[in-house]
PDB file of N, CA and C in Angstrom:
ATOM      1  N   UNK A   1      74.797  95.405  69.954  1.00  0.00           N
ATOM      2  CA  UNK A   1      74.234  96.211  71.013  1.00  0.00           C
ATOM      3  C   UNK A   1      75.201  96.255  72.187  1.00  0.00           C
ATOM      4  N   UNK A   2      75.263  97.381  72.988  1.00  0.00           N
ATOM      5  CA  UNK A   2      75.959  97.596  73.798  1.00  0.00           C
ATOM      6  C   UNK A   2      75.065  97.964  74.994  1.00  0.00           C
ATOM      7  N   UNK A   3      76.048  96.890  76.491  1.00  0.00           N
ATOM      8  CA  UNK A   3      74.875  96.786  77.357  1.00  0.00           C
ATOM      9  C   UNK A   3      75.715  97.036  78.441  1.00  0.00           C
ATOM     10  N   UNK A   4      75.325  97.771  79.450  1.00  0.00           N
ATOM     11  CA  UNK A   4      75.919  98.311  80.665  1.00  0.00           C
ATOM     12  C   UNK A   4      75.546  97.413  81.986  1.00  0.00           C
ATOM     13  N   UNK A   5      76.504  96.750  82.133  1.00  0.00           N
ATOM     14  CA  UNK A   5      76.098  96.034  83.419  1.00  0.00           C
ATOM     15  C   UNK A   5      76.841  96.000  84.484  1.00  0.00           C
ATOM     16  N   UNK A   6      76.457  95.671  85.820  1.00  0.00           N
ATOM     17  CA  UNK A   6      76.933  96.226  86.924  1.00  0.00           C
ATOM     18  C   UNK A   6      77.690  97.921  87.168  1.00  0.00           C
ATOM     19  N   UNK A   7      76.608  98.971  86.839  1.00  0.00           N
ATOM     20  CA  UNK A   7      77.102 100.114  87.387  1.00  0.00           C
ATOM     21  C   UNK A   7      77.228 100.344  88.472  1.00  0.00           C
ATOM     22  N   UNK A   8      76.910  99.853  90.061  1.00  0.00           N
ATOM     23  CA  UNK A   8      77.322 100.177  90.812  1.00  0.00           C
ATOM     24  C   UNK A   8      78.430  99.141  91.449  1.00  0.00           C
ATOM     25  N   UNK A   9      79.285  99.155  90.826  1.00  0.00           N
ATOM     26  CA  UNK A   9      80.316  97.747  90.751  1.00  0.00           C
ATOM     27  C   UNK A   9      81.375  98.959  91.922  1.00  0.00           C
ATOM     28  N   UNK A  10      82.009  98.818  93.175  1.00  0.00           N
ATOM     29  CA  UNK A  10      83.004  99.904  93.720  1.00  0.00           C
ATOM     30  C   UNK A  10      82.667 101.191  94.384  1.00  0.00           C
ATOM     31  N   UNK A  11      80.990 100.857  94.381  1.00  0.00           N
ATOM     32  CA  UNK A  11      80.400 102.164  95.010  1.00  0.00           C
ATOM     33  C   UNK A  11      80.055 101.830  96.291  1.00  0.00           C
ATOM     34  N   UNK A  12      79.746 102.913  97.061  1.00  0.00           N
ATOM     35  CA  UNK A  12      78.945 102.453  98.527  1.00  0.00           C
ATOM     36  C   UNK A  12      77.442 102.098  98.423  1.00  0.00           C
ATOM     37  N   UNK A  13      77.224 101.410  99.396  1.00  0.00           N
ATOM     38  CA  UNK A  13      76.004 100.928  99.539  1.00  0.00           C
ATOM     39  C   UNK A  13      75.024 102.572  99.758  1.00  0.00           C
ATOM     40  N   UNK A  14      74.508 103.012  99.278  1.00  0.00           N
ATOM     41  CA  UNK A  14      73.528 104.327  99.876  1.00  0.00           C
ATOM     42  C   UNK A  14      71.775 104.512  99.589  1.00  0.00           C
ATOM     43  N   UNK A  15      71.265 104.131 100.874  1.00  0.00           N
ATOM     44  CA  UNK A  15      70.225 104.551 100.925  1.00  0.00           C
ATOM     45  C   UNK A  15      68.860 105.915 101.220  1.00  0.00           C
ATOM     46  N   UNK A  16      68.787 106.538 100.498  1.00  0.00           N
ATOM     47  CA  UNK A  16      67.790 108.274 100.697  1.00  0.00           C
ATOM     48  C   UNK A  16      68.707 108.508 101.768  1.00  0.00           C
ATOM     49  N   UNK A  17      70.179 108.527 101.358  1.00  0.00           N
ATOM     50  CA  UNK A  17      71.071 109.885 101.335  1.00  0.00           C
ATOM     51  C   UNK A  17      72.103 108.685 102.899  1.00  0.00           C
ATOM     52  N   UNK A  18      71.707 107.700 103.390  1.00  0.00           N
ATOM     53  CA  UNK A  18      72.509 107.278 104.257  1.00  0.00           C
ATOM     54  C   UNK A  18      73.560 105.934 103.531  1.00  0.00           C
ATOM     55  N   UNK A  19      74.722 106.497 103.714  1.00  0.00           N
ATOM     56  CA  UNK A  19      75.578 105.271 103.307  1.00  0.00           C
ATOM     57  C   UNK A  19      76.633 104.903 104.438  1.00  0.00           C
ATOM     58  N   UNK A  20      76.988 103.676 104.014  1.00  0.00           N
ATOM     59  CA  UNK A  20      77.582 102.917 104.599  1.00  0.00           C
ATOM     60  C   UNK A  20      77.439 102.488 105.905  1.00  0.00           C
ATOM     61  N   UNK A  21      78.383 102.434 106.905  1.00  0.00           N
ATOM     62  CA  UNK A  21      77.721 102.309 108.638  1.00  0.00           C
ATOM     63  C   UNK A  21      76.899 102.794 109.090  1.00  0.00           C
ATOM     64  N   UNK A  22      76.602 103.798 108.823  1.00  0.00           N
ATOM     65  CA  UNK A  22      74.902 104.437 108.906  1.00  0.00           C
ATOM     66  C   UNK A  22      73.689 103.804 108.623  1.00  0.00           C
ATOM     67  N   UNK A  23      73.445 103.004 107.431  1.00  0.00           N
ATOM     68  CA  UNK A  23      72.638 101.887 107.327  1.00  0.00           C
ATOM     69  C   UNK A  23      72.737 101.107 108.484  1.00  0.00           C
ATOM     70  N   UNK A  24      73.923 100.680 109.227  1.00  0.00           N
ATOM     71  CA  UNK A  24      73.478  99.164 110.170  1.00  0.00           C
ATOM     72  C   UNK A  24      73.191 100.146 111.311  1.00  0.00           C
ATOM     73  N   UNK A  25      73.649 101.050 111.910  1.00  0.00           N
ATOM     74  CA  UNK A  25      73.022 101.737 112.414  1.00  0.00           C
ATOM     75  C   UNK A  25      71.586 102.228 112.517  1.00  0.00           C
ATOM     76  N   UNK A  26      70.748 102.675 111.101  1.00  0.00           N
ATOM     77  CA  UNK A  26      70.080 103.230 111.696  1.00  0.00           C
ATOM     78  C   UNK A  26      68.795 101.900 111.742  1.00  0.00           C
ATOM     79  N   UNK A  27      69.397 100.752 110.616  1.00  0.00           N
ATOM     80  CA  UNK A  27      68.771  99.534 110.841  1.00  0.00           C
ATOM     81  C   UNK A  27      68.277  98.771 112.437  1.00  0.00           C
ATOM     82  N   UNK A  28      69.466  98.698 112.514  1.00  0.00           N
ATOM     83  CA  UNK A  28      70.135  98.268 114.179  1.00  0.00           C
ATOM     84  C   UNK A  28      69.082  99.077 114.919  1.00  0.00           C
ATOM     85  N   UNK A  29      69.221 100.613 115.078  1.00  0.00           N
ATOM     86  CA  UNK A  29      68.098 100.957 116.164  1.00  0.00           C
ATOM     87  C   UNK A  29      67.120 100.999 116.016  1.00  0.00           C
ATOM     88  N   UNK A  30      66.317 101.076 114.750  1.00  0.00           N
ATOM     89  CA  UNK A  30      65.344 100.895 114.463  1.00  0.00           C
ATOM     90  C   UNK A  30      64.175  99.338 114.941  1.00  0.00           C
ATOM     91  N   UNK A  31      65.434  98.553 114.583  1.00  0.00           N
ATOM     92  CA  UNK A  31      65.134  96.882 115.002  1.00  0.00           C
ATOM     93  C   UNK A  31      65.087  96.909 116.713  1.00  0.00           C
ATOM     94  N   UNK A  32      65.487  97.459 117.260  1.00  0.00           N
ATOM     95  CA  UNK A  32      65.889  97.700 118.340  1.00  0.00           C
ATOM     96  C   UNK A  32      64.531  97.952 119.343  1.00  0.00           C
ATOM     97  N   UNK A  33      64.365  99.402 118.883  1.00  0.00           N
ATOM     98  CA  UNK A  33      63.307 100.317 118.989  1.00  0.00           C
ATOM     99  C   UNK A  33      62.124  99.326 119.152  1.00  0.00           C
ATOM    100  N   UNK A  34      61.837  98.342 117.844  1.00  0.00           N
ATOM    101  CA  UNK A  34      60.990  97.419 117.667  1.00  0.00           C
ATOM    102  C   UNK A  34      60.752  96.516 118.776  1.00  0.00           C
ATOM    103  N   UNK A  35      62.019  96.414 119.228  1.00  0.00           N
ATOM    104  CA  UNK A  35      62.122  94.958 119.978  1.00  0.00           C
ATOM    105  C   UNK A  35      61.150  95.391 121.363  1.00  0.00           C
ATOM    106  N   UNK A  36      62.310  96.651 121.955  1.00  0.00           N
ATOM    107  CA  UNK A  36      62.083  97.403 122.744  1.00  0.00           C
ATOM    108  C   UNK A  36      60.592  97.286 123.242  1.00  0.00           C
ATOM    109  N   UNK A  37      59.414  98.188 122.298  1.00  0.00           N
ATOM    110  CA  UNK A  37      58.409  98.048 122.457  1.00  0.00           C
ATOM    111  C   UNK A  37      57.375  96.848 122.599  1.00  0.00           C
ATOM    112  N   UNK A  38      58.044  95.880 121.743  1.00  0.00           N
ATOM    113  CA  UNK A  38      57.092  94.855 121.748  1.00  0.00           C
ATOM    114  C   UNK A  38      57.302  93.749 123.197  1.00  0.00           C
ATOM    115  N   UNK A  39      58.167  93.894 123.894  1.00  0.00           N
ATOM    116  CA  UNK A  39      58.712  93.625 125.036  1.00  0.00           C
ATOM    117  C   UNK A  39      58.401  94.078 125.665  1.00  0.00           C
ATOM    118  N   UNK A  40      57.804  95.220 125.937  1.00  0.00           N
ATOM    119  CA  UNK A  40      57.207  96.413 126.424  1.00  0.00           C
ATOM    120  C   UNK A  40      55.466  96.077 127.021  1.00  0.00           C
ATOM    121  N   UNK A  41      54.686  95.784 125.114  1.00  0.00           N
ATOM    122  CA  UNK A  41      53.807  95.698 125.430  1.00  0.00           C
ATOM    123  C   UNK A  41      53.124  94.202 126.045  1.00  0.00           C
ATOM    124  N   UNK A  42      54.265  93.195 125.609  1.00  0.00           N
ATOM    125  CA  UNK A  42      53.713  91.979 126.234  1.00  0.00           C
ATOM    126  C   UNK A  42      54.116  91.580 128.008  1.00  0.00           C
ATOM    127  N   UNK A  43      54.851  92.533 128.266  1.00  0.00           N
ATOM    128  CA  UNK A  43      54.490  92.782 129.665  1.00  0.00           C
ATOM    129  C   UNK A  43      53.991  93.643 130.459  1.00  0.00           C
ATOM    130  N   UNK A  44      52.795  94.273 129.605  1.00  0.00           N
ATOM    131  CA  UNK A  44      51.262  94.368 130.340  1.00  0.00           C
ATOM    132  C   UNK A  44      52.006  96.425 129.752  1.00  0.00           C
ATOM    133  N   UNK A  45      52.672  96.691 129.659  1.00  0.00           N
ATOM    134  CA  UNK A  45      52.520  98.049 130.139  1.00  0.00           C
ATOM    135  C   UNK A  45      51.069  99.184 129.084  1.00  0.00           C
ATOM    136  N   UNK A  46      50.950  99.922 129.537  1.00  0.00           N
ATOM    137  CA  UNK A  46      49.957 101.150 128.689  1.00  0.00           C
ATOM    138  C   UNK A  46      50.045 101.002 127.371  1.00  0.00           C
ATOM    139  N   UNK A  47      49.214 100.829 126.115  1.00  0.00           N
ATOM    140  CA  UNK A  47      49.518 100.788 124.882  1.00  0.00           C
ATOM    141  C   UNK A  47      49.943 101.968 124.606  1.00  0.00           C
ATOM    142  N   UNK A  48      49.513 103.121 124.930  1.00  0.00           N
ATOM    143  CA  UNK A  48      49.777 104.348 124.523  1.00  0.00           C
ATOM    144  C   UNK A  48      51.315 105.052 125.160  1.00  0.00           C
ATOM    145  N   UNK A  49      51.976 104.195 126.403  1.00  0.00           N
ATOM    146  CA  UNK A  49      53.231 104.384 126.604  1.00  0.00           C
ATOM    147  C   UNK A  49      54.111 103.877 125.702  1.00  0.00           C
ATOM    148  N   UNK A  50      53.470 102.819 125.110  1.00  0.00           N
ATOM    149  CA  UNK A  50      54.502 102.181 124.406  1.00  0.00           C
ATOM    150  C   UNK A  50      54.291 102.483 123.172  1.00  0.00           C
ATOM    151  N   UNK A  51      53.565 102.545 122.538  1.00  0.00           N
ATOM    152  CA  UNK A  51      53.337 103.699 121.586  1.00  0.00           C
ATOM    153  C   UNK A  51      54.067 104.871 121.124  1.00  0.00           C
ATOM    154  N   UNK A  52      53.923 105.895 122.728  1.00  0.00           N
ATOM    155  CA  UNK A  52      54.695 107.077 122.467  1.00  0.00           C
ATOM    156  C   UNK A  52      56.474 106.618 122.384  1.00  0.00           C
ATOM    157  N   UNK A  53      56.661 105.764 123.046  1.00  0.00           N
ATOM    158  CA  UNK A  53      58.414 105.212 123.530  1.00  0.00           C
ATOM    159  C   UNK A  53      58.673 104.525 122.062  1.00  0.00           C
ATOM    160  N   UNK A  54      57.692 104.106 121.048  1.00  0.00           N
ATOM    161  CA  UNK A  54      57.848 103.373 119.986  1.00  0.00           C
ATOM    162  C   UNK A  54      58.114 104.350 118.473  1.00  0.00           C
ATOM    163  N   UNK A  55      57.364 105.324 118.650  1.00  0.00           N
ATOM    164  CA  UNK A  55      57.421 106.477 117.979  1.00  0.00           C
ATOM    165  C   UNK A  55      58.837 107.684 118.069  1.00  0.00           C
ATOM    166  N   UNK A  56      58.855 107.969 119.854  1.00  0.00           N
ATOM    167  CA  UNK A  56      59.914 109.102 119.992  1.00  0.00           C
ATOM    168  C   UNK A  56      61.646 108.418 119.863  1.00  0.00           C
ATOM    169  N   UNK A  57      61.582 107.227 120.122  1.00  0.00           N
ATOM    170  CA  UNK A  57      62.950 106.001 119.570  1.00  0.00           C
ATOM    171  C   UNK A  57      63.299 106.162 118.318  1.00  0.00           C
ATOM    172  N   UNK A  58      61.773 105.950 117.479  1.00  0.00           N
ATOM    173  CA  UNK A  58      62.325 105.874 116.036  1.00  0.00           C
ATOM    174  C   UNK A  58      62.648 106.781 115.297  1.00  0.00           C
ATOM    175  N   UNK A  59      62.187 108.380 115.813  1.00  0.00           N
ATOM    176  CA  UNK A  59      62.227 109.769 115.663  1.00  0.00           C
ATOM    177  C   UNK A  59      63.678 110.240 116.066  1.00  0.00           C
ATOM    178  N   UNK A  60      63.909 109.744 117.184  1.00  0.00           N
ATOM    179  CA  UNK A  60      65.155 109.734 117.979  1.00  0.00           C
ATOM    180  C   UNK A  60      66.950 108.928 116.996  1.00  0.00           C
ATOM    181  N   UNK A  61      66.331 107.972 116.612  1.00  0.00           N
ATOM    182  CA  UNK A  61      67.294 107.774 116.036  1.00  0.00           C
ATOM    183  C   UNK A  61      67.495 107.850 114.450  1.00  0.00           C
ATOM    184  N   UNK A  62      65.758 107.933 113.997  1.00  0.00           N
ATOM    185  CA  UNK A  62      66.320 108.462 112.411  1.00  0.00           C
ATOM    186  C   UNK A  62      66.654 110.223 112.585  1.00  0.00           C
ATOM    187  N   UNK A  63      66.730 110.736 113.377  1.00  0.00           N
ATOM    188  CA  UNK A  63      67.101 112.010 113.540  1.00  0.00           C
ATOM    189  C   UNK A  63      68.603 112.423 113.584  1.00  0.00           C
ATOM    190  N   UNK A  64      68.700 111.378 114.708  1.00  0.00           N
ATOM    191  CA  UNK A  64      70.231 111.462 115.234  1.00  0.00           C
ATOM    192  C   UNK A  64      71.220 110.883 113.499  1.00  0.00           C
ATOM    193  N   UNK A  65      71.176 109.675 113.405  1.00  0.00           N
ATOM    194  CA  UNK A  65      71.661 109.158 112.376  1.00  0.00           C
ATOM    195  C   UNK A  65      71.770 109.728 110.949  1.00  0.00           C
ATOM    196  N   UNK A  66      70.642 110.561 110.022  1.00  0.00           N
ATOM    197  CA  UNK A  66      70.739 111.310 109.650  1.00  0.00           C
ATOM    198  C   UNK A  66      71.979 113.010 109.772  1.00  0.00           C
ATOM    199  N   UNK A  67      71.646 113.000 111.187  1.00  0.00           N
ATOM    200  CA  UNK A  67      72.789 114.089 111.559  1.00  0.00           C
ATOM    201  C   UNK A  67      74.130 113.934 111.950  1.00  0.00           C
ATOM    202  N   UNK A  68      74.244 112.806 111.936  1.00  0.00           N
ATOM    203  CA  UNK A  68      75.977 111.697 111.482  1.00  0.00           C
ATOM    204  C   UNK A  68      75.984 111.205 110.745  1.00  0.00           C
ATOM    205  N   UNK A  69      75.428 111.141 109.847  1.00  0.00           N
ATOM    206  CA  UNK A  69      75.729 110.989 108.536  1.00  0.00           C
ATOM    207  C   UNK A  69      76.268 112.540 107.684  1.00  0.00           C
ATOM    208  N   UNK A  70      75.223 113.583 107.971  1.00  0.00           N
ATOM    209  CA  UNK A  70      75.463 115.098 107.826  1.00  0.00           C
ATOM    210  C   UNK A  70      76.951 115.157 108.141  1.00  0.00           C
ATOM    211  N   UNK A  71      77.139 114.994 109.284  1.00  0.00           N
ATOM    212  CA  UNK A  71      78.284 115.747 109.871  1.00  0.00           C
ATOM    213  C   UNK A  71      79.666 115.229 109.810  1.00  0.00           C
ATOM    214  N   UNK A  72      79.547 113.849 109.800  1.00  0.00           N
ATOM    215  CA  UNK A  72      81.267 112.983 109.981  1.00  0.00           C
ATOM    216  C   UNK A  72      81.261 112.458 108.154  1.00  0.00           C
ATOM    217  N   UNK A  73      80.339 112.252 107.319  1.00  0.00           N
ATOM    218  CA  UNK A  73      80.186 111.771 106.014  1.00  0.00           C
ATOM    219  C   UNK A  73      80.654 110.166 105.989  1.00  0.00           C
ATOM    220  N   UNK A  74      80.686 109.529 104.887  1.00  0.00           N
ATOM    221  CA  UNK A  74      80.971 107.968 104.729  1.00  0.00           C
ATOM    222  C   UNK A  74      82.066 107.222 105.506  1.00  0.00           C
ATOM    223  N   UNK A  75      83.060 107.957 105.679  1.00  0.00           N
ATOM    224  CA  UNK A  75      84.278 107.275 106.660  1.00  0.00           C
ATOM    225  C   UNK A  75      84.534 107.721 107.539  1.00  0.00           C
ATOM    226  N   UNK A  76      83.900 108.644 108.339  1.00  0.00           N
ATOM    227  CA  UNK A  76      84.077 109.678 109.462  1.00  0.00           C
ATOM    228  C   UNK A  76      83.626 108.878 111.053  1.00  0.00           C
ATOM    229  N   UNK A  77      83.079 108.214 111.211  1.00  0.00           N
ATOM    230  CA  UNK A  77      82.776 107.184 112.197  1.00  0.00           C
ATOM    231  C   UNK A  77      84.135 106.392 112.176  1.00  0.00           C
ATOM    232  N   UNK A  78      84.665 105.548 110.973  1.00  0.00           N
ATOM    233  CA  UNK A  78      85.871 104.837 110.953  1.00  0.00           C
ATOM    234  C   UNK A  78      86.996 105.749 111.314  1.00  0.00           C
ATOM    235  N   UNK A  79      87.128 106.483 111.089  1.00  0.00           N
ATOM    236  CA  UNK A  79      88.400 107.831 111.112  1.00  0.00           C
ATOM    237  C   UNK A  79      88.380 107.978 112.628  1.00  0.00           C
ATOM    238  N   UNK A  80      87.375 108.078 113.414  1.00  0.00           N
ATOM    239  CA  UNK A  80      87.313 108.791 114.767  1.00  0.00           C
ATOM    240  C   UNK A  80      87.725 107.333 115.909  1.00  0.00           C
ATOM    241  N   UNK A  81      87.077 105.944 115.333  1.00  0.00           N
ATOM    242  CA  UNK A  81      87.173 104.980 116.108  1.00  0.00           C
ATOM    243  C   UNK A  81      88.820 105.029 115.836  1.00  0.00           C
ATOM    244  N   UNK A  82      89.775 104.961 114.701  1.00  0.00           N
ATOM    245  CA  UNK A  82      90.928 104.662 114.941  1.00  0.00           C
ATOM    246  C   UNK A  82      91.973 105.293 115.385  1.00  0.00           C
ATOM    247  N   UNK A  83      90.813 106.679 115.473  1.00  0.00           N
ATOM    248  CA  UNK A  83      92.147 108.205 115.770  1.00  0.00           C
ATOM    249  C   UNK A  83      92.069 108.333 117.862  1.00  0.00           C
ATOM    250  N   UNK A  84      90.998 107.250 118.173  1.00  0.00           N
ATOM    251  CA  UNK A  84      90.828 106.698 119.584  1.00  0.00           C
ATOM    252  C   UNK A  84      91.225 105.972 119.700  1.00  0.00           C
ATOM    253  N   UNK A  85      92.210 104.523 118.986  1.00  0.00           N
ATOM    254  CA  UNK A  85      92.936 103.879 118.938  1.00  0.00           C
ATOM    255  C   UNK A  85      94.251 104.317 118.719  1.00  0.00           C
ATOM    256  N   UNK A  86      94.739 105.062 118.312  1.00  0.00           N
ATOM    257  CA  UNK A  86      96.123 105.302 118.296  1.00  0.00           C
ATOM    258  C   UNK A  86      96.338 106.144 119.044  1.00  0.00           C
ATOM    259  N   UNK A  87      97.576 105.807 119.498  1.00  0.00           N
ATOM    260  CA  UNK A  87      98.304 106.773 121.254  1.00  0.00           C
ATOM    261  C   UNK A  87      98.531 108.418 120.187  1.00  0.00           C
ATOM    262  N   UNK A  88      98.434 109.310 121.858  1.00  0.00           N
ATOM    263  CA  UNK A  88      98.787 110.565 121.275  1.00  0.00           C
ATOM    264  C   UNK A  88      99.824 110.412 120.954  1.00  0.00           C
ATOM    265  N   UNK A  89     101.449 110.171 122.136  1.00  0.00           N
ATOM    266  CA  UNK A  89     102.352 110.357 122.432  1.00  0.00           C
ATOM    267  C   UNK A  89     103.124 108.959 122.239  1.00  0.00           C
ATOM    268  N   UNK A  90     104.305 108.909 122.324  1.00  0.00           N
ATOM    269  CA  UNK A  90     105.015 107.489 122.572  1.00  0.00           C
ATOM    270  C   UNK A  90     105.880 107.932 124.111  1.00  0.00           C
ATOM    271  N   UNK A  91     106.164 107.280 125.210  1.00  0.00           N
ATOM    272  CA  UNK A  91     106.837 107.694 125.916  1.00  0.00           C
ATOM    273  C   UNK A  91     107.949 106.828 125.805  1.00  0.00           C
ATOM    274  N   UNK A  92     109.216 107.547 125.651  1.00  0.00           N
ATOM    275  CA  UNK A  92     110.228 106.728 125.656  1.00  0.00           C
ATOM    276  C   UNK A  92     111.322 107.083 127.343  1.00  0.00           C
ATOM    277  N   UNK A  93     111.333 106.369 128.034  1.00  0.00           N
ATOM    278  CA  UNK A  93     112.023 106.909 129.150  1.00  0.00           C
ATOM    279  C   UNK A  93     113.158 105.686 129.310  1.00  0.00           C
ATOM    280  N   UNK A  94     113.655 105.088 128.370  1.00  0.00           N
ATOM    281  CA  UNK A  94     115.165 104.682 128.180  1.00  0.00           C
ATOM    282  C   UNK A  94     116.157 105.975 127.753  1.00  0.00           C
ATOM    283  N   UNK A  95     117.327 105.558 128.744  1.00  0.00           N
ATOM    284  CA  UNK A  95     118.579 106.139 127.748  1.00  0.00           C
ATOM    285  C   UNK A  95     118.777 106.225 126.242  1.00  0.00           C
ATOM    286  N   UNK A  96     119.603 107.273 125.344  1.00  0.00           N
ATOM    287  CA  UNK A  96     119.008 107.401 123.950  1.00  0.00           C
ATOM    288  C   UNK A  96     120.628 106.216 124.183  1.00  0.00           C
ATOM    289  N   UNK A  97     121.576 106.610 124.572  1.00  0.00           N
ATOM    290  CA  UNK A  97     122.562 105.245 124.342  1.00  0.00           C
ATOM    291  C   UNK A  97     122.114 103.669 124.399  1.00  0.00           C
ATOM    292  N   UNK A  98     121.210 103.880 125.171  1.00  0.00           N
ATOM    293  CA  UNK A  98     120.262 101.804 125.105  1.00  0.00           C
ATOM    294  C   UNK A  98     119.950 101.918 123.551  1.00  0.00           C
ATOM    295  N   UNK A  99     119.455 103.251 122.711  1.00  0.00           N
ATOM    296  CA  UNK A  99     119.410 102.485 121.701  1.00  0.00           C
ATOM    297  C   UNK A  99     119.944 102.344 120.611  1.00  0.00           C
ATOM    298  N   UNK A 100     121.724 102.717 120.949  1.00  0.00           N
ATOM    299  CA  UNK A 100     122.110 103.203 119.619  1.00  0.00           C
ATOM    300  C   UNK A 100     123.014 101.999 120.035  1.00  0.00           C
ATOM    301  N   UNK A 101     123.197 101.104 121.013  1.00  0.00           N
ATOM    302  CA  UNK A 101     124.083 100.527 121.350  1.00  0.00           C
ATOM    303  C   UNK A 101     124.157  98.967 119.891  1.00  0.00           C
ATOM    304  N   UNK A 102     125.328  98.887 120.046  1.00  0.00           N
ATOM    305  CA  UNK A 102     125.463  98.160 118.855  1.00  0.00           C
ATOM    306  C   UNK A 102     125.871  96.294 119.475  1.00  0.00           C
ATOM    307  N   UNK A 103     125.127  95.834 118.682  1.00  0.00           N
ATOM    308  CA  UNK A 103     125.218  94.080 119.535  1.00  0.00           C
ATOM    309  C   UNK A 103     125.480  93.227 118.495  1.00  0.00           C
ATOM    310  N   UNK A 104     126.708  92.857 118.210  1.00  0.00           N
ATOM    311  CA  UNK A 104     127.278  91.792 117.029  1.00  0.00           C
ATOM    312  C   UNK A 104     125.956  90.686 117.226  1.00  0.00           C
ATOM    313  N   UNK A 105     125.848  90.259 115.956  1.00  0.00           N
ATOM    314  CA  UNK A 105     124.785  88.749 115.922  1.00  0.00           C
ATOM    315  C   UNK A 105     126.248  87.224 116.080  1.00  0.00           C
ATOM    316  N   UNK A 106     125.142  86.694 116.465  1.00  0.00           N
ATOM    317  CA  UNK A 106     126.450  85.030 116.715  1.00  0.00           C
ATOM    318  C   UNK A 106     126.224  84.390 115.689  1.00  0.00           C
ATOM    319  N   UNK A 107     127.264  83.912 114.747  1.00  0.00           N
ATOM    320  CA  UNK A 107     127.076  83.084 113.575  1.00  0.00           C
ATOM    321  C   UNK A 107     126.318  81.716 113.591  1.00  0.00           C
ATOM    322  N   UNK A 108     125.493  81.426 113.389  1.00  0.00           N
ATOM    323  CA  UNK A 108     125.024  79.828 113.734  1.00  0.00           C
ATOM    324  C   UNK A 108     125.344  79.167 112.736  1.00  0.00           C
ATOM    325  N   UNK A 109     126.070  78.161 113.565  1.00  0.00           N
ATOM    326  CA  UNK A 109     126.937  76.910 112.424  1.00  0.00           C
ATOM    327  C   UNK A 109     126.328  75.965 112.235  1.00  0.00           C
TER     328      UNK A 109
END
């Protein structure tokens, strides 16, 4: 008998259509959202404020997250953080002779 094991061995993690950083994301605000409210309601405020702030959060960010996931896809968050890390330009404002200049090494005996 022939038995197939570990098929998703090299794949992304994907959950009803969100993969990769998008999961801790939409985890993250979701947990968040949670916290948010329950912090909320144990210092006295309106149940029904916190309620609505508990609801339009979680609406708010499975909305948003969903629509970055849509739009940038699985590595598109990583792509943008490093393309904000690397300089546009290099400025070089040495002489181009500083760098063509040639400097014998000293033999160490």
């Amino acid at each position: 008998m022939n038995y197939n094991i570990n098929k998703g061995i090299g794949r992304t993690v994907e959950f009803k259509g969100l993969k990769a950083q998008y999961l801790f994301i939409f985890a993250g605000g979701l947990l968040g959202t949670l916290i948010l409210v329950m912090i909320l309601y144990m210092a006295g405020v309106n149940s029904y404020i916190c309620l609505f702030l508990g609801v339009g959060g979680a609406s708010l960010i499975v909305w948003q997250t969903f629509s970055l996931n849509r739009k940038y896809g699985e590595h598109g968050l990583m792509k943008i953080a490093a393309n904000k890390r690397h300089p546009r330009y290099i400025i070089c404002r040495k002489p181009v002779h500083r760098y063509l200049k040639f400097t014998p090494k000293q033999n160490a005996v």
